[in-house]
C-alpha atoms as a PDB file:
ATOM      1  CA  UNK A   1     140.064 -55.078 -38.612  1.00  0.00           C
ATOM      2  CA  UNK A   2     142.441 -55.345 -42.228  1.00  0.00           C
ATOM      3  CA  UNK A   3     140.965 -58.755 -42.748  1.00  0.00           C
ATOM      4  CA  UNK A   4     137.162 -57.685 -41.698  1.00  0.00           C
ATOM      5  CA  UNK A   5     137.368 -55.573 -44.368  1.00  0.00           C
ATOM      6  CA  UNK A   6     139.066 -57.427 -46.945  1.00  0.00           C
ATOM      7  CA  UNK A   7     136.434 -60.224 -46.359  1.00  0.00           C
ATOM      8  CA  UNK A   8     133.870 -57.403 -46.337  1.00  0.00           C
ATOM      9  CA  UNK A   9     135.005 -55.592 -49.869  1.00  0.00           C
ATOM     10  CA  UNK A  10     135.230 -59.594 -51.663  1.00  0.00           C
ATOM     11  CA  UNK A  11     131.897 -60.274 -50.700  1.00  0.00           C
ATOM     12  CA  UNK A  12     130.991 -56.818 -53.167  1.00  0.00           C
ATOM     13  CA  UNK A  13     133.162 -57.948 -55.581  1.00  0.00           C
ATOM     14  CA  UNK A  14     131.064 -61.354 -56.002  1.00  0.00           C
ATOM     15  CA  UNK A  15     127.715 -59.536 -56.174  1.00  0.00           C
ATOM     16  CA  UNK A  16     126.398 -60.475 -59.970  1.00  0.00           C
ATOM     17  CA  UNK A  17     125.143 -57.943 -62.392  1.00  0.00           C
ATOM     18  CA  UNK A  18     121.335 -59.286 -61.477  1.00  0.00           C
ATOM     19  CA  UNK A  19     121.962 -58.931 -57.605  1.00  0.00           C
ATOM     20  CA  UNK A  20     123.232 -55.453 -57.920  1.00  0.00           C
ATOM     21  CA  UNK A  21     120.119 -54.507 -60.032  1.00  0.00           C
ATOM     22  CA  UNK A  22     117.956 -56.108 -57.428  1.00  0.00           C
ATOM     23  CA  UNK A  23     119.526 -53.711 -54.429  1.00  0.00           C
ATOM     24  CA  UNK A  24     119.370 -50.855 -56.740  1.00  0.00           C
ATOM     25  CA  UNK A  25     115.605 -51.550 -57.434  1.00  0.00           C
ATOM     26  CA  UNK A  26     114.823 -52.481 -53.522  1.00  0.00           C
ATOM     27  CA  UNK A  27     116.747 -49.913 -52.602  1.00  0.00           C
ATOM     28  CA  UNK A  28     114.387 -47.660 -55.459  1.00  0.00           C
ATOM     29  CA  UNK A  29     111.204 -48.904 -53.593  1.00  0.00           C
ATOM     30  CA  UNK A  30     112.581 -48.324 -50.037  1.00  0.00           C
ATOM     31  CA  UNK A  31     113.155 -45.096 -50.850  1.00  0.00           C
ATOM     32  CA  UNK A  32     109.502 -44.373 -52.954  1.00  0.00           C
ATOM     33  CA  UNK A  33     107.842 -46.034 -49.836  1.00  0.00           C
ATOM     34  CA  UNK A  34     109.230 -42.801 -47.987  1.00  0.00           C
ATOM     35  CA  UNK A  35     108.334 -40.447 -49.927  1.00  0.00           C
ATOM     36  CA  UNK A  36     104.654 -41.944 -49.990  1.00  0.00           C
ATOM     37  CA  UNK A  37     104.991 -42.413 -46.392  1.00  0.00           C
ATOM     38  CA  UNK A  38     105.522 -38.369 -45.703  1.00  0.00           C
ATOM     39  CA  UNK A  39     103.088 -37.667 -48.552  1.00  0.00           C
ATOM     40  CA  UNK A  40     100.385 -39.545 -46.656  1.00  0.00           C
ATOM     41  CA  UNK A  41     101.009 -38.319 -43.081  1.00  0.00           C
ATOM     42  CA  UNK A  42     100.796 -34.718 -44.383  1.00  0.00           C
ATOM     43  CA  UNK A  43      97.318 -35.311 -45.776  1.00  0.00           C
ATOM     44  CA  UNK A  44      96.270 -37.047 -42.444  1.00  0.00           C
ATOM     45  CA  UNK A  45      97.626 -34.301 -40.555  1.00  0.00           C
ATOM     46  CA  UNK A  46      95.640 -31.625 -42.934  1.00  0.00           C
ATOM     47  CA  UNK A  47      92.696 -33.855 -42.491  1.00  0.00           C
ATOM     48  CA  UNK A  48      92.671 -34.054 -38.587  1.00  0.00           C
ATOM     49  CA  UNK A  49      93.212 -30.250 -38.769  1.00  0.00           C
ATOM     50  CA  UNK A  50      90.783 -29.351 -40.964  1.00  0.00           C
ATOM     51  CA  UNK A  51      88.091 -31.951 -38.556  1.00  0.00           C
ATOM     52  CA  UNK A  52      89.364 -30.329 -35.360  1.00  0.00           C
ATOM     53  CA  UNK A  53      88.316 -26.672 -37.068  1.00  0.00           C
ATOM     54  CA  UNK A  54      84.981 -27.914 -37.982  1.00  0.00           C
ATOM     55  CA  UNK A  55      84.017 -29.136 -34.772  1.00  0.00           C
ATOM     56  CA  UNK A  56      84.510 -25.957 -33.172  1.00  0.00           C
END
């Protein structure tokens, strides 16, 4: 387990300056395309509400 993790915290060590900004900006859109995500199905939610009321 030692060497799985000595293995594991070299590979981090190696990362370059440009591949750390690229995680930090993929992980920057991962976490926008959530927010967006929950933004949207709330407004589709309201939406279907709102139709079922009219129907009625």
């Amino acid at each position: 387990m030692s060497a799985f993790l000595d293995a594991l915290l070299l590979a981090q060590e190696e990362k370059s300056i440009a591949e750390e900004g690229r995680d930090i900006i993929l992980a920057m859109l991962v976490v926008g395309l959530i927010f967006v995500s929950v933004i949207a199905l709330g407004q589709l939610s309201r939406w279907l509400s709102h139709r079922r009321g009219r129907g009625h």
